[in-house]
PDB file of N, CA and C in Angstrom:
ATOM      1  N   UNK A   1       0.861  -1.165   0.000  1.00  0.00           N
ATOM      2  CA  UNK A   1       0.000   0.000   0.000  1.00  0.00           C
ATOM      3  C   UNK A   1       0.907   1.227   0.000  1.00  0.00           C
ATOM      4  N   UNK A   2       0.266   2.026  -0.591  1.00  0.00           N
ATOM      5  CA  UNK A   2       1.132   3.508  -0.898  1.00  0.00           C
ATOM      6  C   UNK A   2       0.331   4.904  -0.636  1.00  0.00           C
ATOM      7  N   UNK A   3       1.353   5.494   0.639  1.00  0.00           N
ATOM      8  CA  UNK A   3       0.601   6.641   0.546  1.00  0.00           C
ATOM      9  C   UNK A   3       1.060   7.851  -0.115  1.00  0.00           C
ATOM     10  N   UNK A   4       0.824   8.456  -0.786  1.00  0.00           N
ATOM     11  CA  UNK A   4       1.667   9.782  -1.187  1.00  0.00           C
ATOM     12  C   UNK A   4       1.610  10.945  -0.753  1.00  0.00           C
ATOM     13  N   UNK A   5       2.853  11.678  -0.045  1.00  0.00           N
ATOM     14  CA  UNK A   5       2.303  13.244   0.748  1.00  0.00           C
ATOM     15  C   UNK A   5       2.489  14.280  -0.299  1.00  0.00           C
ATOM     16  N   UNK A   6       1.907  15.168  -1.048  1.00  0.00           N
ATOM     17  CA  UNK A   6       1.760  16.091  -1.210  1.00  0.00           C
ATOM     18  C   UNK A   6       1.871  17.226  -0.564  1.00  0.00           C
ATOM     19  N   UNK A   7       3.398  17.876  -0.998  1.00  0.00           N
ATOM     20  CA  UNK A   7       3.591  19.175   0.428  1.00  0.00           C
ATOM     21  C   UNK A   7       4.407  20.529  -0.199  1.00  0.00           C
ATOM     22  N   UNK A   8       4.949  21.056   0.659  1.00  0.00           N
ATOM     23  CA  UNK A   8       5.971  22.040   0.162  1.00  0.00           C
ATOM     24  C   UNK A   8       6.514  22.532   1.312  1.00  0.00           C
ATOM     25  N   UNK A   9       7.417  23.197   1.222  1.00  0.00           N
ATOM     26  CA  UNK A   9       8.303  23.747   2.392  1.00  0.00           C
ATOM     27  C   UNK A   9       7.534  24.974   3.148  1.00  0.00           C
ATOM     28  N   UNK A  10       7.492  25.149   4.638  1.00  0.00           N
ATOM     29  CA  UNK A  10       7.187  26.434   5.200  1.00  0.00           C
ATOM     30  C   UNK A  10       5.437  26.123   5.234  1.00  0.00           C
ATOM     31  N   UNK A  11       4.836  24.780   5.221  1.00  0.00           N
ATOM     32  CA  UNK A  11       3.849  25.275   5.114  1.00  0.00           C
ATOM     33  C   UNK A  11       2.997  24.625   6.348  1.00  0.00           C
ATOM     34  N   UNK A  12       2.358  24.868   7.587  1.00  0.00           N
ATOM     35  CA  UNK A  12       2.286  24.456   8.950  1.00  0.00           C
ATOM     36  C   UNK A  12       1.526  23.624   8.439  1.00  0.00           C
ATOM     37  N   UNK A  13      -0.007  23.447   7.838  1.00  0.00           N
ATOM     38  CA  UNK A  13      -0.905  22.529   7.370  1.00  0.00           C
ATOM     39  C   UNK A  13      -0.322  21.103   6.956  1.00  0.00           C
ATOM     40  N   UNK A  14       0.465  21.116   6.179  1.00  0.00           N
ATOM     41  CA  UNK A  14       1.634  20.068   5.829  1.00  0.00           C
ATOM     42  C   UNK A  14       2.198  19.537   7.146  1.00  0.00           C
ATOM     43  N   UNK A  15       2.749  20.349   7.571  1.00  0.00           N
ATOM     44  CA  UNK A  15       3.445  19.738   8.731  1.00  0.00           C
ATOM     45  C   UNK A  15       2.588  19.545  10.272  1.00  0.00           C
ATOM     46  N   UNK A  16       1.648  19.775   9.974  1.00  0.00           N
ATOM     47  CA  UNK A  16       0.549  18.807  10.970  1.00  0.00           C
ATOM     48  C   UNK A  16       0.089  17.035  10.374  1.00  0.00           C
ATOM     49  N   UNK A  17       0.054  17.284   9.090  1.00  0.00           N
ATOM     50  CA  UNK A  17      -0.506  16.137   8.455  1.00  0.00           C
ATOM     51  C   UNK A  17       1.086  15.432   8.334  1.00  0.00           C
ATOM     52  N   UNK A  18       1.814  15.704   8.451  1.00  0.00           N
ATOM     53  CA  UNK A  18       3.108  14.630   8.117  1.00  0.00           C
ATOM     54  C   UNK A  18       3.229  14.141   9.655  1.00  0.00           C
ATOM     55  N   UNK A  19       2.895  14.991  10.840  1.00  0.00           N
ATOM     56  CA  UNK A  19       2.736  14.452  12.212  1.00  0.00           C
ATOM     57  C   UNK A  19       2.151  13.264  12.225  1.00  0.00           C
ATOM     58  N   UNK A  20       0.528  13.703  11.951  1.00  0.00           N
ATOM     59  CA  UNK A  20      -0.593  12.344  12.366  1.00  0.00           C
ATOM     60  C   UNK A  20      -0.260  11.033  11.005  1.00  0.00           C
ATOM     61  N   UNK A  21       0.684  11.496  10.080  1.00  0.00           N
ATOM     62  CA  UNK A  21       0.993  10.431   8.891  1.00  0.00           C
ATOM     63  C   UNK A  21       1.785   9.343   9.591  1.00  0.00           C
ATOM     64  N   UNK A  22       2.697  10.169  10.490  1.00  0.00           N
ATOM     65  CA  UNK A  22       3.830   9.331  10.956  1.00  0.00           C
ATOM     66  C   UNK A  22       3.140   8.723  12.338  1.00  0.00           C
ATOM     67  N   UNK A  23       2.184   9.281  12.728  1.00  0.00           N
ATOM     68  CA  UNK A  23       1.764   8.650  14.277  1.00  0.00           C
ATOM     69  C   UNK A  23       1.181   7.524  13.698  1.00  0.00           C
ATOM     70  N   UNK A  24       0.267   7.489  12.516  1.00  0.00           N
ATOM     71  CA  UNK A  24      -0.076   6.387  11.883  1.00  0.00           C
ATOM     72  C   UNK A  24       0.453   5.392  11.598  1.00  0.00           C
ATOM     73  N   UNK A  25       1.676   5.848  11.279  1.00  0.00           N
ATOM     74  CA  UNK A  25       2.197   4.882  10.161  1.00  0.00           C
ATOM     75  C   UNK A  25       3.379   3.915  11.321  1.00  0.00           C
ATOM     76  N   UNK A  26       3.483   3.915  13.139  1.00  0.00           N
ATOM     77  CA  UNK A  26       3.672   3.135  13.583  1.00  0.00           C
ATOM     78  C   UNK A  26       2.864   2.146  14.019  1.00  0.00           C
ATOM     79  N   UNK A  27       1.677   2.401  13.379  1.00  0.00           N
ATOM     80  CA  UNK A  27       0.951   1.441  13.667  1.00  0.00           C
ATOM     81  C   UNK A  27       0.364   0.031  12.596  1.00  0.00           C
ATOM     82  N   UNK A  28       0.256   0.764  11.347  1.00  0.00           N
ATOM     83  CA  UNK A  28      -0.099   0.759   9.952  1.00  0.00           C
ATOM     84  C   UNK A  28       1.018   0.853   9.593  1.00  0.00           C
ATOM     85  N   UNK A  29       1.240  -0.560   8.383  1.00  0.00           N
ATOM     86  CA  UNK A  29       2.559  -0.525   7.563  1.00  0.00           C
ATOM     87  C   UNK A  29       2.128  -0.035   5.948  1.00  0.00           C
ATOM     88  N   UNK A  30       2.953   0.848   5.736  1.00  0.00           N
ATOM     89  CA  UNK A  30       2.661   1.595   4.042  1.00  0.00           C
ATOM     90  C   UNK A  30       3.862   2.354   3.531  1.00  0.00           C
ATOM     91  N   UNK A  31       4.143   2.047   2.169  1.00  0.00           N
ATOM     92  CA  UNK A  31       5.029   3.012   1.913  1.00  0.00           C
ATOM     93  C   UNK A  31       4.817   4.249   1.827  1.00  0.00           C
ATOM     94  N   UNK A  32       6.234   5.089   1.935  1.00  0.00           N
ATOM     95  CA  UNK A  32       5.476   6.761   2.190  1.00  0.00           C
ATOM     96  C   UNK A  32       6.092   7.325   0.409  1.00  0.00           C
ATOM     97  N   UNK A  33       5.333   8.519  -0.504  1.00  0.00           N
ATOM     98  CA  UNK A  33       6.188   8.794  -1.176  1.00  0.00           C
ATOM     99  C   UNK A  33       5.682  10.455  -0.799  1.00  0.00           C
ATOM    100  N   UNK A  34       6.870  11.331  -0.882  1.00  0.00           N
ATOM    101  CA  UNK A  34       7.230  12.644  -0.497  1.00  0.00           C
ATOM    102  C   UNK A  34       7.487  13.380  -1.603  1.00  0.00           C
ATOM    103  N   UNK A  35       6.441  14.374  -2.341  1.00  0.00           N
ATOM    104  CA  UNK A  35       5.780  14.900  -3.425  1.00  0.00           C
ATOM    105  C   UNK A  35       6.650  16.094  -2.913  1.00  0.00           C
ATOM    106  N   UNK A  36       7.663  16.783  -2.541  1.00  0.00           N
ATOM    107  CA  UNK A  36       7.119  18.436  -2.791  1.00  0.00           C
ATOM    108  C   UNK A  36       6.660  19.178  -4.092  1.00  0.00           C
ATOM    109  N   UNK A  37       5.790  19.814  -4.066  1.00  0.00           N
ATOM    110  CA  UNK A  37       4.995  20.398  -5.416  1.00  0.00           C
ATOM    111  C   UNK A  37       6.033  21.636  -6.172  1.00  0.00           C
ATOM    112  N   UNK A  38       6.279  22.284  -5.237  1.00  0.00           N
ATOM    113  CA  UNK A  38       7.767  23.383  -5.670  1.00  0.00           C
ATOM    114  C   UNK A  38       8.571  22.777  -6.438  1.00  0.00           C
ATOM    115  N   UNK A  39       8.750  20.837  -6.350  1.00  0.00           N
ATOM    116  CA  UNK A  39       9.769  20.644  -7.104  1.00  0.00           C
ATOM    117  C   UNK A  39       9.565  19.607  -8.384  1.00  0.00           C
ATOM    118  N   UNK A  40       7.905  19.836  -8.269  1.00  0.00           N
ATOM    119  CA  UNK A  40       7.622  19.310  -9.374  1.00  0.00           C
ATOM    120  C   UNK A  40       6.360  19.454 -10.017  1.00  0.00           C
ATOM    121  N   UNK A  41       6.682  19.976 -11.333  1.00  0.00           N
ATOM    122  CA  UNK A  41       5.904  20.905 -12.305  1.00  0.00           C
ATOM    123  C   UNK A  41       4.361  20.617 -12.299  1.00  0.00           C
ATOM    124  N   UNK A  42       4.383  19.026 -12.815  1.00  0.00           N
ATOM    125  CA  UNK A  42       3.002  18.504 -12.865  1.00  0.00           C
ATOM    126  C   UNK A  42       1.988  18.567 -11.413  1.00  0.00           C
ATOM    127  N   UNK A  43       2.563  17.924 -10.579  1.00  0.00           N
ATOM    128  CA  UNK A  43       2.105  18.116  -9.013  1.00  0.00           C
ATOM    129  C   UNK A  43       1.815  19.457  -8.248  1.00  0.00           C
ATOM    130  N   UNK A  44       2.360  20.681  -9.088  1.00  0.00           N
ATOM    131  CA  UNK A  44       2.195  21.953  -8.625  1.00  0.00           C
ATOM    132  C   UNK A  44       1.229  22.581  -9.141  1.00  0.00           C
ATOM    133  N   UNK A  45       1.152  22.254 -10.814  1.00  0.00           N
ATOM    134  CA  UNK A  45      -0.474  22.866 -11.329  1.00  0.00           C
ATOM    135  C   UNK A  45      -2.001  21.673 -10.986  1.00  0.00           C
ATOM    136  N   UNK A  46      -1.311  20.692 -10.461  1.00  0.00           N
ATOM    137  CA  UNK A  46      -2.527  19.489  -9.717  1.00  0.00           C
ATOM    138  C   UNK A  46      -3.151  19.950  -8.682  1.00  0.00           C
ATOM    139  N   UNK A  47      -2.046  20.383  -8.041  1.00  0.00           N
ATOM    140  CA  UNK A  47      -2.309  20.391  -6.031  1.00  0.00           C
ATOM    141  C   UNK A  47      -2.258  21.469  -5.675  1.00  0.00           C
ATOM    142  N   UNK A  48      -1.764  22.503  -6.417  1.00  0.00           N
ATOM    143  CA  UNK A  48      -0.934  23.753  -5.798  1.00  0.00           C
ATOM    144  C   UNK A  48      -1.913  24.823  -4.576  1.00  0.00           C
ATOM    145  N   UNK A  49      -3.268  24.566  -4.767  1.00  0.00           N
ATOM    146  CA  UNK A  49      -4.334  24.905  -3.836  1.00  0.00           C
ATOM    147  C   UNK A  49      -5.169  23.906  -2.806  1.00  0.00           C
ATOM    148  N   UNK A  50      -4.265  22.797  -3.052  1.00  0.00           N
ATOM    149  CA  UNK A  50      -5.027  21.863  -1.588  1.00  0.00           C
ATOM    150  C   UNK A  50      -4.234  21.247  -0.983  1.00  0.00           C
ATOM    151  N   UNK A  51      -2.720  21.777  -0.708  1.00  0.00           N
ATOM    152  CA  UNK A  51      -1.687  21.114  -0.215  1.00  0.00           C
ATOM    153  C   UNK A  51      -2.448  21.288   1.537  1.00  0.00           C
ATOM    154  N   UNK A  52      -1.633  20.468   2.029  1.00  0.00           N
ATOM    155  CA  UNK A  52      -1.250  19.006   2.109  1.00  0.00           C
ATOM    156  C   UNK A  52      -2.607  18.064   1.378  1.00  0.00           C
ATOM    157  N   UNK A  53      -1.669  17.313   0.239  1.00  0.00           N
ATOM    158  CA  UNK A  53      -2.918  15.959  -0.270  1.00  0.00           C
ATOM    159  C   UNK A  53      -2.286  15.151   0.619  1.00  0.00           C
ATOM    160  N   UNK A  54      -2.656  14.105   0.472  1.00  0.00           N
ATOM    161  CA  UNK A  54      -2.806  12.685   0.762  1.00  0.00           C
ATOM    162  C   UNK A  54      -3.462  11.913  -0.090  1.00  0.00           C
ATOM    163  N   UNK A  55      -2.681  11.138  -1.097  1.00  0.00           N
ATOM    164  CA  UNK A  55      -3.615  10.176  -1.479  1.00  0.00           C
ATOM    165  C   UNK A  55      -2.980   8.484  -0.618  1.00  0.00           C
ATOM    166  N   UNK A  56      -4.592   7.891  -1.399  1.00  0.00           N
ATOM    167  CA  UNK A  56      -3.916   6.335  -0.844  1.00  0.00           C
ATOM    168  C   UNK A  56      -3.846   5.380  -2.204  1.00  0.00           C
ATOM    169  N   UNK A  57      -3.071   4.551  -2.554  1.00  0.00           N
ATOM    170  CA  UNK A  57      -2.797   4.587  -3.965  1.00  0.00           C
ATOM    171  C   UNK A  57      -3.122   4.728  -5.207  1.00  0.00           C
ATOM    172  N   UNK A  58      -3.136   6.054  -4.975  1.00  0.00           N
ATOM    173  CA  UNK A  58      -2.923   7.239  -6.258  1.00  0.00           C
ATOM    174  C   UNK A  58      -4.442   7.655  -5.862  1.00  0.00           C
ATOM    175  N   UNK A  59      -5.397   7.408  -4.847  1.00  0.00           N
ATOM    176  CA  UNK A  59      -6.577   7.828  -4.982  1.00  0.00           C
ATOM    177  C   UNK A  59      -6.615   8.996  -3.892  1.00  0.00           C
ATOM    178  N   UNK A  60      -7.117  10.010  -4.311  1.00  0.00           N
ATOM    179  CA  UNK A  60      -6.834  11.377  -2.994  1.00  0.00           C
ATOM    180  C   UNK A  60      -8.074  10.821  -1.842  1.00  0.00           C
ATOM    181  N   UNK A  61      -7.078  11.108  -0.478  1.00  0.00           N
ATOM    182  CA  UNK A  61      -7.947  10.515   0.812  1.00  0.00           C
ATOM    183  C   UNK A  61      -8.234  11.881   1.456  1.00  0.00           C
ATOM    184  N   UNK A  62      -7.098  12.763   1.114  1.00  0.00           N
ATOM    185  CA  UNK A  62      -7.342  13.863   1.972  1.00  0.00           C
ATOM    186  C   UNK A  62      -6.629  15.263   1.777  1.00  0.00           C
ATOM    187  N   UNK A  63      -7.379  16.314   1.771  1.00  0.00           N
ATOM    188  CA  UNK A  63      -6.438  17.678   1.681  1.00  0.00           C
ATOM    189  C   UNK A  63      -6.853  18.608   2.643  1.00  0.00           C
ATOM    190  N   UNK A  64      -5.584  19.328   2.901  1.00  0.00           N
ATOM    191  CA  UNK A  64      -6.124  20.660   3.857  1.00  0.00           C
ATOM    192  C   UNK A  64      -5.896  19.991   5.494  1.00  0.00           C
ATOM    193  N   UNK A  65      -6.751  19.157   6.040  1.00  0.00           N
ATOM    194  CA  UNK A  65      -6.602  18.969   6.759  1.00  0.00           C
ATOM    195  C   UNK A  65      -6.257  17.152   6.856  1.00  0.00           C
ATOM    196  N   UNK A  66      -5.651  16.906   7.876  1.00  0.00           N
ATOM    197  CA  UNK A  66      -5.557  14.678   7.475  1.00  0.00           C
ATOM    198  C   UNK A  66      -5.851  14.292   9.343  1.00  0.00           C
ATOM    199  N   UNK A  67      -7.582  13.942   9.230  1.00  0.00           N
ATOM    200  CA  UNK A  67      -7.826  13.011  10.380  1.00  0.00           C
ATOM    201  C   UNK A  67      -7.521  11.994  10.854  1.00  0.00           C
ATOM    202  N   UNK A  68      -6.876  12.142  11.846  1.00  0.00           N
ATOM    203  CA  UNK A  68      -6.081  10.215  12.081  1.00  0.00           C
ATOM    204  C   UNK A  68      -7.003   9.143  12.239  1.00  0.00           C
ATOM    205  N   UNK A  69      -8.272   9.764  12.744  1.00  0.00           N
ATOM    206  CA  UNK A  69      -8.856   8.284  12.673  1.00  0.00           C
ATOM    207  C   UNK A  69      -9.321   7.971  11.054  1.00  0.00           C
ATOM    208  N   UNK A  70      -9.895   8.998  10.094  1.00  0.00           N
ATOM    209  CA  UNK A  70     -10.563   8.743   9.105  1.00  0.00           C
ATOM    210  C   UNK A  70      -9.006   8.154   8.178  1.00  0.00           C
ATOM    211  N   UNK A  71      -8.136   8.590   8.402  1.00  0.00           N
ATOM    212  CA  UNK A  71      -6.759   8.062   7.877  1.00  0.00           C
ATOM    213  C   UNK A  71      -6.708   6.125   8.233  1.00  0.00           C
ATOM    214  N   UNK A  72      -6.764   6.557   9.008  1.00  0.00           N
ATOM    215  CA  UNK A  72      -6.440   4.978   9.753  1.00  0.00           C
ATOM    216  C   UNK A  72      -7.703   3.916   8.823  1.00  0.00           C
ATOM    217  N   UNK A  73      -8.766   3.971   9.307  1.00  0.00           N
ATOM    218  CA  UNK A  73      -9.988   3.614   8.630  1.00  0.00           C
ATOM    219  C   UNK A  73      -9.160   3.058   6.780  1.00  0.00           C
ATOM    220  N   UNK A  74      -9.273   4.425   6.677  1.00  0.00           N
ATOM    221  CA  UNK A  74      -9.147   4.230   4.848  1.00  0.00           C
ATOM    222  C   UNK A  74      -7.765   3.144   4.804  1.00  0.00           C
ATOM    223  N   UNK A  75      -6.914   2.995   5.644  1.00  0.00           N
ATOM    224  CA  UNK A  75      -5.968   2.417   5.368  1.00  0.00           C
ATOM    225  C   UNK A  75      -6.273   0.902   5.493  1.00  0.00           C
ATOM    226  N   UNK A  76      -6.852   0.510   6.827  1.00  0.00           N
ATOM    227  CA  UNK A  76      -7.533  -0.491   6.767  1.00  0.00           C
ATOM    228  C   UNK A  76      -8.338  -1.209   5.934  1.00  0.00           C
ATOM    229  N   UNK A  77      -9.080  -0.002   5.589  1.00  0.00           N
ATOM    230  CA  UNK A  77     -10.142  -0.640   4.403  1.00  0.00           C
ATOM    231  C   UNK A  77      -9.043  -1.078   3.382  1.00  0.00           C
ATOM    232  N   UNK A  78      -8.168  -0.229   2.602  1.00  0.00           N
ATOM    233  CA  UNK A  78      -7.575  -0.415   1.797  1.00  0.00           C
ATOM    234  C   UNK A  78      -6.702  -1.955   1.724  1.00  0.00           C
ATOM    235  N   UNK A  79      -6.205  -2.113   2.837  1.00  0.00           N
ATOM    236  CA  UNK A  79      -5.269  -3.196   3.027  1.00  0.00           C
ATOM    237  C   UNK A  79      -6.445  -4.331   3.096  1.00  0.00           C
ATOM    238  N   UNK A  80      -7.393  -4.400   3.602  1.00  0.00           N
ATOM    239  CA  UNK A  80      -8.947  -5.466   3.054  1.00  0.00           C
ATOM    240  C   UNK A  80      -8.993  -5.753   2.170  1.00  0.00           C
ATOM    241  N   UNK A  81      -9.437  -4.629   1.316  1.00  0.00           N
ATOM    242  CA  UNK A  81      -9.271  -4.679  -0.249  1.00  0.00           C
ATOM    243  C   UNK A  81      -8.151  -5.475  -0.908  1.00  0.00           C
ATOM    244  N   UNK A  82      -6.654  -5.197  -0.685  1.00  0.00           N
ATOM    245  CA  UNK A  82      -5.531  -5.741  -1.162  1.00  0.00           C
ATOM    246  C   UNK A  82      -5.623  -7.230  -0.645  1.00  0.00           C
ATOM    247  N   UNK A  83      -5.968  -7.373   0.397  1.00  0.00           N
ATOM    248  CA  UNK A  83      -5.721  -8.662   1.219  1.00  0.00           C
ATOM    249  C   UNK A  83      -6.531  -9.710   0.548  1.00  0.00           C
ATOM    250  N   UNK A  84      -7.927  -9.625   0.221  1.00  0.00           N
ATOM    251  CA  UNK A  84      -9.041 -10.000  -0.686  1.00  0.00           C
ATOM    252  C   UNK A  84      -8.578  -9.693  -2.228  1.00  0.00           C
ATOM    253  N   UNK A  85      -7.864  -9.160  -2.403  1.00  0.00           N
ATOM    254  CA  UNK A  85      -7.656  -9.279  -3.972  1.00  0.00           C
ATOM    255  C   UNK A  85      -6.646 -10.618  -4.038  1.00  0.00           C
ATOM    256  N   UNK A  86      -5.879 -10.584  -3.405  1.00  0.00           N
ATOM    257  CA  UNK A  86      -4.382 -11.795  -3.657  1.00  0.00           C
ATOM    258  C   UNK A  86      -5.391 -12.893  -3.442  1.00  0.00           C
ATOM    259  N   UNK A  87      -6.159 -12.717  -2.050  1.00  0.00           N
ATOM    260  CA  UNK A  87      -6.646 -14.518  -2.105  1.00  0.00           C
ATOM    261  C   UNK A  87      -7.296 -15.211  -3.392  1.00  0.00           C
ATOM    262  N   UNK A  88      -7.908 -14.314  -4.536  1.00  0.00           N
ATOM    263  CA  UNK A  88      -8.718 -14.923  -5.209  1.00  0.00           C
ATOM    264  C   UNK A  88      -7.955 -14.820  -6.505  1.00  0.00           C
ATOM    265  N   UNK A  89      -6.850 -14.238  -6.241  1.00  0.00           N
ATOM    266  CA  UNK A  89      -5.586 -14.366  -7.600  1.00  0.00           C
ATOM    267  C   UNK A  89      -5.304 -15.500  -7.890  1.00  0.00           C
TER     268      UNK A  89
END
């Protein structure tokens, strides 16, 4: 499972949501990938007004603000989903 942060430097909103990402993510195993939008073209005319995103792979879970429980939830669900896809592979 993959989450992707969508961020940029200097920006407090971001750096609340990379808090509750990481309080999560000792609990919940996922890879993290670290977007800054400043440093990349496509991701800056995507996001450039709802930073901090969050998606969960590649699907947006969250912007502006990132709830740990509704975080947690989606991750769960998600890893259900994955877990139920392999068995019937």
């Amino acid at each position: 499972m993959q989450v992707t942060f969508m961020h940029k430097d200097a920006c407090t909103l971001c750096d609340e949501a990379w808090e509750t990402l990481e309080r999560v993510a000792k609990d919940i195993d996922f890879d993290v990938v670290r977007v800054n939008i400043l440093e990349d073209e496509e991701a800056y005319e995507r996001w450039w007004q709802d930073i901090p995103v969050i998606l969960i792979n590649g699907e947006e879970h969250a912007h502006w603000f990132l709830k740990e429980a509704e975080f947690r939830d989606a991750l769960l669900a998600t890893r259900e989903k994955e877990q139920a896809s392999n068995e019937t592979d």
